[in-house]
PDB file of N, CA and C in Angstrom:
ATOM      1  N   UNK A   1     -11.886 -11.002 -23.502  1.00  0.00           N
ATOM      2  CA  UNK A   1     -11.779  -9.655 -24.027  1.00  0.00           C
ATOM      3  C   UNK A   1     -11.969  -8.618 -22.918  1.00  0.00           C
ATOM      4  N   UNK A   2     -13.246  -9.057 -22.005  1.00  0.00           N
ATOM      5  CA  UNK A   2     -13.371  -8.176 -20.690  1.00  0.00           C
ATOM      6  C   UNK A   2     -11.893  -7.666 -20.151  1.00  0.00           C
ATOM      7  N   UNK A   3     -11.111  -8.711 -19.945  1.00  0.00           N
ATOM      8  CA  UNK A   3      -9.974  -9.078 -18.900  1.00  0.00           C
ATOM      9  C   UNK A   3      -9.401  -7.941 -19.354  1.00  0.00           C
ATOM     10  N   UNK A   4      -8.619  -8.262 -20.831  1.00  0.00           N
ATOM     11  CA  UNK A   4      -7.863  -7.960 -21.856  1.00  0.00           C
ATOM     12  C   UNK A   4      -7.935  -6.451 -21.653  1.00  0.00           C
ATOM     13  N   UNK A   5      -9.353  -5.846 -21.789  1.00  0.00           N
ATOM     14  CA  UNK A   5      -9.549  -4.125 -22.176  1.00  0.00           C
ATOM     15  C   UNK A   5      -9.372  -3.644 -20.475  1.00  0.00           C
ATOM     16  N   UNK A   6      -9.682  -4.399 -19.560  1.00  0.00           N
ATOM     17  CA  UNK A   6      -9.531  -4.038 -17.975  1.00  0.00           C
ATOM     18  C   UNK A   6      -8.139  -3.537 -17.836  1.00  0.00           C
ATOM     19  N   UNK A   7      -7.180  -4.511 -18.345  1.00  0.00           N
ATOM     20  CA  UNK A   7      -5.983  -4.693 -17.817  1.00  0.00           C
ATOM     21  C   UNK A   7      -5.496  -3.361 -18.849  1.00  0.00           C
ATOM     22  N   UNK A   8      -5.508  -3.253 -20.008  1.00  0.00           N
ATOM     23  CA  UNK A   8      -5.294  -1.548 -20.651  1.00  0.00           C
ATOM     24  C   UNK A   8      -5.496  -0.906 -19.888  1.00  0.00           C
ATOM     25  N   UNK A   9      -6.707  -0.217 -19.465  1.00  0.00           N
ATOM     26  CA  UNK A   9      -7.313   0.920 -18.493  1.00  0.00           C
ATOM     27  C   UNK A   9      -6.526   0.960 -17.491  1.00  0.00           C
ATOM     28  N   UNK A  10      -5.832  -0.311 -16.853  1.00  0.00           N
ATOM     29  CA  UNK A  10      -5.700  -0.229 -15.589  1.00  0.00           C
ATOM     30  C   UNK A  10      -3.983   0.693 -16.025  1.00  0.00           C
ATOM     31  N   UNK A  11      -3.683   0.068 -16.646  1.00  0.00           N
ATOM     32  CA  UNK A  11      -1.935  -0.241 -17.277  1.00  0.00           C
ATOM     33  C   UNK A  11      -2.143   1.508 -17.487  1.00  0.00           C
ATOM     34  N   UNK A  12      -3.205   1.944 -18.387  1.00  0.00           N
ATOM     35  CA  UNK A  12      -2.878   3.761 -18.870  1.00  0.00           C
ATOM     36  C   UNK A  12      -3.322   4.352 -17.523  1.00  0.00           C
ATOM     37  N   UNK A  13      -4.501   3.969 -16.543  1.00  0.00           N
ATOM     38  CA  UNK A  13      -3.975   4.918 -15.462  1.00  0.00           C
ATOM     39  C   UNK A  13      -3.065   4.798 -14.713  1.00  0.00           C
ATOM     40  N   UNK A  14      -2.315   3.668 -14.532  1.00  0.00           N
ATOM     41  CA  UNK A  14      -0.893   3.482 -13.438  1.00  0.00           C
ATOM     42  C   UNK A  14      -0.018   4.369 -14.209  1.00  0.00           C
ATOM     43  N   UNK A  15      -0.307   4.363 -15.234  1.00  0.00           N
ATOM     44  CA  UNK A  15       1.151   5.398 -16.165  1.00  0.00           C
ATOM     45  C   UNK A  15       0.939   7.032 -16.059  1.00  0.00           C
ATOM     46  N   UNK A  16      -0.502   7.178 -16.135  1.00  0.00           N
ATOM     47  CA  UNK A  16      -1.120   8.642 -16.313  1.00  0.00           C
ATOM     48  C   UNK A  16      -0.427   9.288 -14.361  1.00  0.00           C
ATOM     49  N   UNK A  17      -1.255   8.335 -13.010  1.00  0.00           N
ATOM     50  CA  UNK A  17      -0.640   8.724 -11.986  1.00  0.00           C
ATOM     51  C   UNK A  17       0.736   8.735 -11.774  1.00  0.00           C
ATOM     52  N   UNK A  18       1.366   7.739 -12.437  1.00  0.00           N
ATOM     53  CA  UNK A  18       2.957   8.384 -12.336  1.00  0.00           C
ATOM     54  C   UNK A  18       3.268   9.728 -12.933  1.00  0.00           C
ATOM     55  N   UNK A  19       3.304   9.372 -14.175  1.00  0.00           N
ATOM     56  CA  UNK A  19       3.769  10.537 -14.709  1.00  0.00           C
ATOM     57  C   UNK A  19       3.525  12.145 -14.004  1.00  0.00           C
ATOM     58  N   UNK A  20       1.780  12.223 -14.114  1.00  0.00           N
ATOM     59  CA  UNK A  20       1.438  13.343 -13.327  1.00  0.00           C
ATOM     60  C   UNK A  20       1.497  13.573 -12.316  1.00  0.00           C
ATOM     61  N   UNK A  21       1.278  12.510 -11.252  1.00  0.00           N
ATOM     62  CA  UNK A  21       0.720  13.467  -9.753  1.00  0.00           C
ATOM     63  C   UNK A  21       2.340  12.453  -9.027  1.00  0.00           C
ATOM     64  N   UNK A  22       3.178  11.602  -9.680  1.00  0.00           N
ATOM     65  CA  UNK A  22       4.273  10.851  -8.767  1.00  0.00           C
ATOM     66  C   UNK A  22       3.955   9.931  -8.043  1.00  0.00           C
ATOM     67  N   UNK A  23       2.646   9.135  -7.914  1.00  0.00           N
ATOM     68  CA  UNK A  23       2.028   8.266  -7.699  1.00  0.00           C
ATOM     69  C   UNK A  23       2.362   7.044  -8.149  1.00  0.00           C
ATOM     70  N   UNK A  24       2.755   5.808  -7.138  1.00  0.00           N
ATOM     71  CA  UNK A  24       3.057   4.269  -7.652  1.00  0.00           C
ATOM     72  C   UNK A  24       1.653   3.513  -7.378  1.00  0.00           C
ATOM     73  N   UNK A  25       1.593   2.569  -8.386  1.00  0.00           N
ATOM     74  CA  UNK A  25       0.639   1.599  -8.393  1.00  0.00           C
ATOM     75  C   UNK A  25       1.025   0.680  -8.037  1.00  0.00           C
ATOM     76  N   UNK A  26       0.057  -0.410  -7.241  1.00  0.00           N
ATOM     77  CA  UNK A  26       0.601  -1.858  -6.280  1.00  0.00           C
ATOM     78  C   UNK A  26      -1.349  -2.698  -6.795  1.00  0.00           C
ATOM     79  N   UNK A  27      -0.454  -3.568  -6.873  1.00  0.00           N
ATOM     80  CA  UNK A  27      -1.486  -5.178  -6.584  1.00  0.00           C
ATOM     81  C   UNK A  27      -1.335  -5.867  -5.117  1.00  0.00           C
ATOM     82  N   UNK A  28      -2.618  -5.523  -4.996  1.00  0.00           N
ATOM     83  CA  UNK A  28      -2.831  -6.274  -3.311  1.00  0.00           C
ATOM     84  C   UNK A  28      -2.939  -7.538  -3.742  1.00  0.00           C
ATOM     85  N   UNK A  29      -2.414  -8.785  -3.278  1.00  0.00           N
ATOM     86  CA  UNK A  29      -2.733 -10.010  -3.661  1.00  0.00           C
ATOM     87  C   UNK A  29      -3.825 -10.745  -2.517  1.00  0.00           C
ATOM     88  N   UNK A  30      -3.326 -10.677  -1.269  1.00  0.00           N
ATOM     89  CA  UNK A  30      -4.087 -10.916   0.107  1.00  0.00           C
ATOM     90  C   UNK A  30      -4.990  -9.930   0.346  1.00  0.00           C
ATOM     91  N   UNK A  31      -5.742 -10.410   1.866  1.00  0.00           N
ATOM     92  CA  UNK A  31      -6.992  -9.987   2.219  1.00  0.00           C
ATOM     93  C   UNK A  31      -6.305  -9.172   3.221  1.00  0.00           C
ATOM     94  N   UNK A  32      -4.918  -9.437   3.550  1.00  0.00           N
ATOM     95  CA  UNK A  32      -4.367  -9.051   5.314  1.00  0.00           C
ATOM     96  C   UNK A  32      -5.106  -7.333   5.146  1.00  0.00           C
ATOM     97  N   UNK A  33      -5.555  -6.775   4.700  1.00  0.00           N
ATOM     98  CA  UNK A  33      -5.975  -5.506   4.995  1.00  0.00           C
ATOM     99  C   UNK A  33      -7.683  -5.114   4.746  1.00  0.00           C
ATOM    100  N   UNK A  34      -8.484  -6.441   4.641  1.00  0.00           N
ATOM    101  CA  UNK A  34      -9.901  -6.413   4.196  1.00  0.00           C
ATOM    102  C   UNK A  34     -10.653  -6.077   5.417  1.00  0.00           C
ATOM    103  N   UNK A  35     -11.913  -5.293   5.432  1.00  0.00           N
ATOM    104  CA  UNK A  35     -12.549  -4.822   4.434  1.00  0.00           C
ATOM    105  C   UNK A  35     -12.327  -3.841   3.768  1.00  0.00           C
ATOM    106  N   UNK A  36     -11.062  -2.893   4.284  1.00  0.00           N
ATOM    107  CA  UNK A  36     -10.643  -1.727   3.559  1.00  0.00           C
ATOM    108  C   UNK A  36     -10.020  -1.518   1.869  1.00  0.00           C
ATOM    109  N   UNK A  37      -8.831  -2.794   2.319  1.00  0.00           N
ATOM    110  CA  UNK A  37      -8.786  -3.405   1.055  1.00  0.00           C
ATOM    111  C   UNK A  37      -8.501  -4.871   0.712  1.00  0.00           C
ATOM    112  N   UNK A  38      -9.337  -4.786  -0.483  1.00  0.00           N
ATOM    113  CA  UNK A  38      -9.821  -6.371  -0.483  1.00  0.00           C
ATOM    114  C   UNK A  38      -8.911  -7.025  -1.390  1.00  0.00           C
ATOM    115  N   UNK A  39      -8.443  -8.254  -1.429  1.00  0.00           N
ATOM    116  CA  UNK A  39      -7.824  -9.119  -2.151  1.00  0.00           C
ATOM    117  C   UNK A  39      -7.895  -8.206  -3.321  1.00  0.00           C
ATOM    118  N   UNK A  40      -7.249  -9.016  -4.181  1.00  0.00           N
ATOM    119  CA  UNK A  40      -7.063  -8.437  -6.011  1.00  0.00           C
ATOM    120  C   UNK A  40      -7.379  -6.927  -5.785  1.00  0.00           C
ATOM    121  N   UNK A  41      -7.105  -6.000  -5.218  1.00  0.00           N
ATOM    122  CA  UNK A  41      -7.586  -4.536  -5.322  1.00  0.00           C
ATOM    123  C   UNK A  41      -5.766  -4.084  -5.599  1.00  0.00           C
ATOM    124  N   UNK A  42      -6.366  -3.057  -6.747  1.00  0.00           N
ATOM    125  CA  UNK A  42      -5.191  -2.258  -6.893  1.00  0.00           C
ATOM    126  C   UNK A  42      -5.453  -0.795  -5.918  1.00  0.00           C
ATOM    127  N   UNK A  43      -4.180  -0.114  -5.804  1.00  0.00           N
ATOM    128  CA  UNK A  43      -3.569   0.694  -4.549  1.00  0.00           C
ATOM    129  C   UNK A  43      -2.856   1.740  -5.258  1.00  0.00           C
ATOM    130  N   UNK A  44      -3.134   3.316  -5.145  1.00  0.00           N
ATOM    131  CA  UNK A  44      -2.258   3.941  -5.500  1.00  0.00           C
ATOM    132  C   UNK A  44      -1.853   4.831  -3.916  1.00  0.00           C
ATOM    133  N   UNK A  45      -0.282   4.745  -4.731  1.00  0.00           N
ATOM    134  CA  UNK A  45       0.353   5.016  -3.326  1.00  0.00           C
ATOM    135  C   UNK A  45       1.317   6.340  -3.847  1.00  0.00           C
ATOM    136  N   UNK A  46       1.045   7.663  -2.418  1.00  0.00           N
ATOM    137  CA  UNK A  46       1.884   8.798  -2.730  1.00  0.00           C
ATOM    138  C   UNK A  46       2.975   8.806  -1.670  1.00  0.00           C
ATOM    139  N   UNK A  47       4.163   9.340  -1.793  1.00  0.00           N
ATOM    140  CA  UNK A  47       5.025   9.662  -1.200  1.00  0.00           C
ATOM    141  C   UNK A  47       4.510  10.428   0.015  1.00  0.00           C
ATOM    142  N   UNK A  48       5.295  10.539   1.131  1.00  0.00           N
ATOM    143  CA  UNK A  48       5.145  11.207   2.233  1.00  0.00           C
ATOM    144  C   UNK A  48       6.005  12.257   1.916  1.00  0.00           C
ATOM    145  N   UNK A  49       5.846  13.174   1.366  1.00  0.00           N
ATOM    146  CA  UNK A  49       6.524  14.799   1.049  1.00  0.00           C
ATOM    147  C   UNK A  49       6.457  16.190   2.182  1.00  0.00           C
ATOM    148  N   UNK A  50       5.157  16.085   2.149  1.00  0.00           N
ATOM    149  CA  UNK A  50       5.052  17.201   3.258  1.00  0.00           C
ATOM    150  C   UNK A  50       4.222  16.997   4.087  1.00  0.00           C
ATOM    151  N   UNK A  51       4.553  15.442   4.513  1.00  0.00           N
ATOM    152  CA  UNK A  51       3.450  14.979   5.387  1.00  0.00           C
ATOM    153  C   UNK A  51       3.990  13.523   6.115  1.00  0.00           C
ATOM    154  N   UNK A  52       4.140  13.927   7.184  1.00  0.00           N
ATOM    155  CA  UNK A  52       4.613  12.767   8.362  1.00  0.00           C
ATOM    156  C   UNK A  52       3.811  11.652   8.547  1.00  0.00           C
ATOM    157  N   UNK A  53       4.531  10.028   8.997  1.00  0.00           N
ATOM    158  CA  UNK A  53       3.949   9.128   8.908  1.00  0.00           C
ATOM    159  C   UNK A  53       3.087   9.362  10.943  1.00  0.00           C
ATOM    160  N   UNK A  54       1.718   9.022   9.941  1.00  0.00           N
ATOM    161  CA  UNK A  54       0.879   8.766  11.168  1.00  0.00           C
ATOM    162  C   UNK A  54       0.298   7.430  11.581  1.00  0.00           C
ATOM    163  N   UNK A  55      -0.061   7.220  12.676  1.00  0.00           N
ATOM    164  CA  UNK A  55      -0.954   6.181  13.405  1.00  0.00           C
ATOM    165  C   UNK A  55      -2.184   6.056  12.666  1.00  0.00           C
ATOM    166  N   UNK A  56      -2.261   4.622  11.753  1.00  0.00           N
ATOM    167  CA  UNK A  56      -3.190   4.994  11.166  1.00  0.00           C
ATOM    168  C   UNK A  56      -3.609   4.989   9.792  1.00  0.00           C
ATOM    169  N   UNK A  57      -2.636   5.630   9.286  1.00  0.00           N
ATOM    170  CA  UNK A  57      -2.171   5.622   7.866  1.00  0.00           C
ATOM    171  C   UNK A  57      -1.731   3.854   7.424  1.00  0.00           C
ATOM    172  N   UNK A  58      -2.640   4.118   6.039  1.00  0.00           N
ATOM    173  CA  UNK A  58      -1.767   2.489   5.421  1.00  0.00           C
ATOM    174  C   UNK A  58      -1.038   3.016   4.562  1.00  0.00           C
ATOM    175  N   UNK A  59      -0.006   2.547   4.927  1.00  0.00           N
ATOM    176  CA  UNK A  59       1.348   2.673   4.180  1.00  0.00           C
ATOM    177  C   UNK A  59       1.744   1.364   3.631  1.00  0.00           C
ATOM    178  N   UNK A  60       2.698   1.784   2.338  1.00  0.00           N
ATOM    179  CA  UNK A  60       3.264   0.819   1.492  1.00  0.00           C
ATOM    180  C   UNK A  60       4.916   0.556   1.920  1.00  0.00           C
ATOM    181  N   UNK A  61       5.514  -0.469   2.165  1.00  0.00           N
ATOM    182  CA  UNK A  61       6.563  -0.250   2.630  1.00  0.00           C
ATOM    183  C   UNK A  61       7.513  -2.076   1.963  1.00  0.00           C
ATOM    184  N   UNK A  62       8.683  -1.339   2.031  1.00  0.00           N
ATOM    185  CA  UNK A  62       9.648  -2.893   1.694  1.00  0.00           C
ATOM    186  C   UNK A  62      10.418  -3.434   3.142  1.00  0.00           C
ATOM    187  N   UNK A  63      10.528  -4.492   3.736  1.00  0.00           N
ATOM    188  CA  UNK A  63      10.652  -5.551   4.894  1.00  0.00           C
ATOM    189  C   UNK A  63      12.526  -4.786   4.389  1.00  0.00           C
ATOM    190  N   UNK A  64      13.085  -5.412   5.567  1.00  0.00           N
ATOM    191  CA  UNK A  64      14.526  -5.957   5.318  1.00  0.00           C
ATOM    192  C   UNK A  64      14.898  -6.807   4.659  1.00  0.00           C
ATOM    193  N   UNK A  65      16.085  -6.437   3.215  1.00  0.00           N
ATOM    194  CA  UNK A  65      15.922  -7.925   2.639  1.00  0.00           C
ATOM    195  C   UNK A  65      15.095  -8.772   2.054  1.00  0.00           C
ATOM    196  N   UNK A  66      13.791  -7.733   1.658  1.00  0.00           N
ATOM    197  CA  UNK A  66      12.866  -8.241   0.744  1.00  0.00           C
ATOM    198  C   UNK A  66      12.101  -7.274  -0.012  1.00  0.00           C
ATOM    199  N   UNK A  67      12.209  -7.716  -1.622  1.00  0.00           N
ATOM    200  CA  UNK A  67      11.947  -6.788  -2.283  1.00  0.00           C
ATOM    201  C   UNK A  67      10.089  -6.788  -2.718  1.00  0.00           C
ATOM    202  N   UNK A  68       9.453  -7.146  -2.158  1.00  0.00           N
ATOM    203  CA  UNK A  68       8.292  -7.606  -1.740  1.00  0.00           C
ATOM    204  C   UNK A  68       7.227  -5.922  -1.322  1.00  0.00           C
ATOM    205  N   UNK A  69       6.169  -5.196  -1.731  1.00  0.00           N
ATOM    206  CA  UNK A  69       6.152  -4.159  -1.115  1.00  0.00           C
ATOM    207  C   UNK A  69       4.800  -5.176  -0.442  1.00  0.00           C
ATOM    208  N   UNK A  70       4.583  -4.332   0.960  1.00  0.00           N
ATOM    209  CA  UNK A  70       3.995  -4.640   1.971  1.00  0.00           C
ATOM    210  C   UNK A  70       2.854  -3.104   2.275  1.00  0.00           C
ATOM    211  N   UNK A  71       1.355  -3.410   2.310  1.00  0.00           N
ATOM    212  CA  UNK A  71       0.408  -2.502   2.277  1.00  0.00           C
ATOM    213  C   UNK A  71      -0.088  -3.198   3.890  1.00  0.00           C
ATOM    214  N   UNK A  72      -0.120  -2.642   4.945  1.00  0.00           N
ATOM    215  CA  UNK A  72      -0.617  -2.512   6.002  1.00  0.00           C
ATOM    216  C   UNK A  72      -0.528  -0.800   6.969  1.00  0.00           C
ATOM    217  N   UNK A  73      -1.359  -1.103   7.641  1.00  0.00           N
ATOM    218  CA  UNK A  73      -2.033   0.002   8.768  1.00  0.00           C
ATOM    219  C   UNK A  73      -0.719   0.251   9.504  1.00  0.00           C
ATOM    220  N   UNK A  74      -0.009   1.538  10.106  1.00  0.00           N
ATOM    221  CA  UNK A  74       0.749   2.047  11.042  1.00  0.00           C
ATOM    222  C   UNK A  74      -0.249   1.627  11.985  1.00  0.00           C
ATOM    223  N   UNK A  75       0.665   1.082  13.158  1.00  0.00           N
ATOM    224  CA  UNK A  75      -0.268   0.909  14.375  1.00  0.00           C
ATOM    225  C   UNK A  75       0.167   1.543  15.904  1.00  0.00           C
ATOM    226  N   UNK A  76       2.044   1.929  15.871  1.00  0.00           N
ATOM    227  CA  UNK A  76       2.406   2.156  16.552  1.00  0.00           C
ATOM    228  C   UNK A  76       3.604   3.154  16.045  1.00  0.00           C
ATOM    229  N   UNK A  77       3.839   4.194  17.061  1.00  0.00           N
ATOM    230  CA  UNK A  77       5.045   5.172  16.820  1.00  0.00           C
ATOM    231  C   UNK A  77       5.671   4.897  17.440  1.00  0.00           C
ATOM    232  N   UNK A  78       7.232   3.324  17.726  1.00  0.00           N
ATOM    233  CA  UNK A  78       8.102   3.731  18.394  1.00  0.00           C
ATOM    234  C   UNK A  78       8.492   4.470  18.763  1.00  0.00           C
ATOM    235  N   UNK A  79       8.970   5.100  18.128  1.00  0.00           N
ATOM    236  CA  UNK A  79       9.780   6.509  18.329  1.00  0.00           C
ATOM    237  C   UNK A  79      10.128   7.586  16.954  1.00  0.00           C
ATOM    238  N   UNK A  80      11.013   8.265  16.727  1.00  0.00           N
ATOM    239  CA  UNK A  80      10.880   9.557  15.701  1.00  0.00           C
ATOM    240  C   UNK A  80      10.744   8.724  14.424  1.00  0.00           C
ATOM    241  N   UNK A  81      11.427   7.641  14.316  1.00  0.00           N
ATOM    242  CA  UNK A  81      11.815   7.305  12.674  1.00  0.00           C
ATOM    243  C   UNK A  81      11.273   5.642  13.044  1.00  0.00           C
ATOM    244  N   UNK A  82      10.577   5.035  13.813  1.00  0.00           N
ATOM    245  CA  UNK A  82      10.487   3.706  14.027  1.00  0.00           C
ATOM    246  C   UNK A  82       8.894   3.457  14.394  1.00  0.00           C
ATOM    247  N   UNK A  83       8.498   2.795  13.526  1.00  0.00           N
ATOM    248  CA  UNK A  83       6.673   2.362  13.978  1.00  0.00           C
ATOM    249  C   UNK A  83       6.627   0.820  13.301  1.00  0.00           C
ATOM    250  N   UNK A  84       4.951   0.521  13.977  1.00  0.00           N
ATOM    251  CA  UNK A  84       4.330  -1.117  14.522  1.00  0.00           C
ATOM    252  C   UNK A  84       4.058  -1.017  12.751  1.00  0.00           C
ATOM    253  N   UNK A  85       3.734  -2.118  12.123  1.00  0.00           N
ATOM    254  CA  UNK A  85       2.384  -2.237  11.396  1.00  0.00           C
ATOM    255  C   UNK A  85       1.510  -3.784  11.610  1.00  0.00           C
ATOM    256  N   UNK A  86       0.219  -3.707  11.156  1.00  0.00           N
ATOM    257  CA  UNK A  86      -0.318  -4.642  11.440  1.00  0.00           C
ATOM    258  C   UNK A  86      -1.363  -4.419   9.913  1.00  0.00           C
ATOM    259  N   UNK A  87      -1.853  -5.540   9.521  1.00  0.00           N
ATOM    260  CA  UNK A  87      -3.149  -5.980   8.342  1.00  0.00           C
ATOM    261  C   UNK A  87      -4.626  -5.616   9.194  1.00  0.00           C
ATOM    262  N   UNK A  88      -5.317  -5.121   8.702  1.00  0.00           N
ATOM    263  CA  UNK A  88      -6.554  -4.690   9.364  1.00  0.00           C
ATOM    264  C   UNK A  88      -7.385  -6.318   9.391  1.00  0.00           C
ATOM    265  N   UNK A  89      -7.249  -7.137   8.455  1.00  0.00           N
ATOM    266  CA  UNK A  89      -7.725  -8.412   9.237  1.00  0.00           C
ATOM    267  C   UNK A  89      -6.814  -9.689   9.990  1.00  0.00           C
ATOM    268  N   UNK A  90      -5.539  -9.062  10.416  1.00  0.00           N
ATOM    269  CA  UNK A  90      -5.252  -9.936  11.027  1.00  0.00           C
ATOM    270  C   UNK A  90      -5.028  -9.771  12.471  1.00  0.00           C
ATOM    271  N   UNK A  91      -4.745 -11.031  13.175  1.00  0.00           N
ATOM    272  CA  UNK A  91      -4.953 -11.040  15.162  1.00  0.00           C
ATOM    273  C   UNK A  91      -3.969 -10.282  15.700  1.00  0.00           C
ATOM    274  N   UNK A  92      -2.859 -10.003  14.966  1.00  0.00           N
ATOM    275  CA  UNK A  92      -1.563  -9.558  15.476  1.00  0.00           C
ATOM    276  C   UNK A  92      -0.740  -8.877  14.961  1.00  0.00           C
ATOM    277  N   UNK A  93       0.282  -7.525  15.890  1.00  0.00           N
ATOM    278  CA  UNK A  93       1.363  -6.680  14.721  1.00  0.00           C
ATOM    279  C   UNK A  93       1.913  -7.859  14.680  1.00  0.00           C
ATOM    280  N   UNK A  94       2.378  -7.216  13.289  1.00  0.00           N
ATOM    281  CA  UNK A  94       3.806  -7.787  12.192  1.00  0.00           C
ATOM    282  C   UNK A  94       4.725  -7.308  13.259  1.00  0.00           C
ATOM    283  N   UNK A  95       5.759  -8.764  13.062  1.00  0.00           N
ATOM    284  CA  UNK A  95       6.867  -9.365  13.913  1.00  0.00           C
ATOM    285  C   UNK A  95       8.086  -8.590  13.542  1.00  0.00           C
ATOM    286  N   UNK A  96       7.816  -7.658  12.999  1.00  0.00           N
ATOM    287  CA  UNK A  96       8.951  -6.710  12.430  1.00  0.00           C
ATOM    288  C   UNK A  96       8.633  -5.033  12.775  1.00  0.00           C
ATOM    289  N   UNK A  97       9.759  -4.170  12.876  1.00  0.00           N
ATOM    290  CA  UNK A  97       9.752  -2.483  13.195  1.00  0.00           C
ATOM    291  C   UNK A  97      10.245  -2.119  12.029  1.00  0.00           C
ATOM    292  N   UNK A  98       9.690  -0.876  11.340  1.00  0.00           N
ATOM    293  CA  UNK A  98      10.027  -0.621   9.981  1.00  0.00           C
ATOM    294  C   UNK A  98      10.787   1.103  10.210  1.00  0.00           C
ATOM    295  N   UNK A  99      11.475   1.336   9.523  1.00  0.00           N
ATOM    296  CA  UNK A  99      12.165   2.699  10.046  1.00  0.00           C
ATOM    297  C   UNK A  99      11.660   3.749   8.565  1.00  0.00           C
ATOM    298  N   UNK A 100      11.987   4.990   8.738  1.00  0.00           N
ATOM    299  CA  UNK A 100      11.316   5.782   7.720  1.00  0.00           C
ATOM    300  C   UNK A 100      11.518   5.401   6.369  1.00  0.00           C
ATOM    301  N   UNK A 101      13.172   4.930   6.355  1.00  0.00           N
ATOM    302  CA  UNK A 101      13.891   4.835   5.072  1.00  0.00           C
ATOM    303  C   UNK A 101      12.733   3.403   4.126  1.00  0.00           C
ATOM    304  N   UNK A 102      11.945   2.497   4.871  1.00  0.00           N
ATOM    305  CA  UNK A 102      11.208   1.610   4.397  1.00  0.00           C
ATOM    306  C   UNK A 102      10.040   1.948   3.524  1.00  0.00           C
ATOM    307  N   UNK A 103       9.429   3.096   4.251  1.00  0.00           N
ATOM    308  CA  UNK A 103       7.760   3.440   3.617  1.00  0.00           C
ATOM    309  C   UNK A 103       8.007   3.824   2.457  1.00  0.00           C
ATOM    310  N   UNK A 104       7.351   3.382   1.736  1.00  0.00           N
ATOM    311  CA  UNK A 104       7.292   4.440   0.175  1.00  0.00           C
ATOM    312  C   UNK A 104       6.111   5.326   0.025  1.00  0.00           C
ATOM    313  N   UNK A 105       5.780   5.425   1.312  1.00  0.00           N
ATOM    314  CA  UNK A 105       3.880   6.231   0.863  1.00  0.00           C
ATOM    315  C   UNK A 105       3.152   5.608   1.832  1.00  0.00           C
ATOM    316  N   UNK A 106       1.749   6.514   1.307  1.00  0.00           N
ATOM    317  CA  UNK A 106       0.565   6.314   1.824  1.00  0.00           C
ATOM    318  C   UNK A 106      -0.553   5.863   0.496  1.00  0.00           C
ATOM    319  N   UNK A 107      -1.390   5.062   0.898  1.00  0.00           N
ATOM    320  CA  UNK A 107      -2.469   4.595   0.264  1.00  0.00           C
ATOM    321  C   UNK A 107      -3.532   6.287  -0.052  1.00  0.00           C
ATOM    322  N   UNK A 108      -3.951   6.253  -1.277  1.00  0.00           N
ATOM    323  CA  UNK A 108      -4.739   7.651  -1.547  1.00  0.00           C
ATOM    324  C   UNK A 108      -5.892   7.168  -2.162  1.00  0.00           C
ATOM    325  N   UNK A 109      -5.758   5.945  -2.604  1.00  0.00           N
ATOM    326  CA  UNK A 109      -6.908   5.417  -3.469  1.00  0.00           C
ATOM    327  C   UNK A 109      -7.045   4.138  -4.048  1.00  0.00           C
ATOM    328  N   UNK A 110      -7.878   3.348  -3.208  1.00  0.00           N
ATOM    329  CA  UNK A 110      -8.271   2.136  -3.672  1.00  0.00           C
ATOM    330  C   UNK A 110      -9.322   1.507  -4.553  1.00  0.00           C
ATOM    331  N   UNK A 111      -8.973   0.668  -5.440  1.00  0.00           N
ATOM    332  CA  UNK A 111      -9.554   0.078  -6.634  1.00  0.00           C
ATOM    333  C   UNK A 111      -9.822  -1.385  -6.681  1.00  0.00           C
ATOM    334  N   UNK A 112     -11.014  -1.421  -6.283  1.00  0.00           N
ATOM    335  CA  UNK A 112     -11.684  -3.032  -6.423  1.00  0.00           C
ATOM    336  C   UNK A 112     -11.467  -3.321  -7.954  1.00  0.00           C
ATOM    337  N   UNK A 113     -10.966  -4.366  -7.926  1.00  0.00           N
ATOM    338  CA  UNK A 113     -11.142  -5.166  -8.760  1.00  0.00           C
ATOM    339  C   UNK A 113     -11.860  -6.173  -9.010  1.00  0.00           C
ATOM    340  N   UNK A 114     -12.546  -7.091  -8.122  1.00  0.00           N
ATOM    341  CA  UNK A 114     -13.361  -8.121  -8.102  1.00  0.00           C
ATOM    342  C   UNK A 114     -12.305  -9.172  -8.395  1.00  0.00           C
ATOM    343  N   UNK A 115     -13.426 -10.146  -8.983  1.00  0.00           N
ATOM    344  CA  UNK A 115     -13.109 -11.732 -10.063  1.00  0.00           C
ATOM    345  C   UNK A 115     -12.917 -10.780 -11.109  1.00  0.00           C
ATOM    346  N   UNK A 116     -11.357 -10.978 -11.569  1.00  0.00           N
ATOM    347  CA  UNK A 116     -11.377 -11.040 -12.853  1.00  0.00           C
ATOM    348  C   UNK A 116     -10.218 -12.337 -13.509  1.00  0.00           C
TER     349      UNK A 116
END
């Protein structure tokens, strides 16, 4: 029943931040970004509107060819439209360069979830 009434709450605020503020909700499944964010933590993510991607920023973004969204740290600014990312717990950037058209946002607010 715990689970059951969690998963409501969670379901009416992912709907309440869309609707109002244009905000997407994401399920972190991995740790690749712990201690910031931890496994099972949900993620609300805003558009970059009037605000440029920085060094730094965890951003939500889709790979080439995979419809998969991806929550890691900017680590590097190639250049105008091209940056690094990397998982805050892992040894190494991601083997991939992501261009603007990829990001969907920035992380604004994270939600432990624990064991459930």
């Amino acid at each position: 029943m715990k689970s059951l009434c969690l998963a409501i709450a969670v379901s009416l605020v992912g709907l309440i931040c869309v609707a109002r503020w244009n905000l997407r909700l994401f399920y972190v499944a991995t740790g690749s970004m712990a201690p910031a964010i931890p496994a099972r933590a949900l993620v609300l993510v805003a558009a970059y509107r009037n605000k440029s991607v920085q060094v730094g920023d965890v951003a939500a973004f889709r790979r080439d060819g995979n419809d998969q969204v991806v929550i890691h740290r900017v680590v590097q600014k190639v250049n105008a439209s091209t940056y690094m990312t990397s998982g805050d717990a892992n040894l190494h950037v991601d083997p991939y360069r992501l261009i603007t058209s990829q990001i969907l946002g920035y992380v604004v607010v994270v939600m432990e979830l624990g064991e459930w």
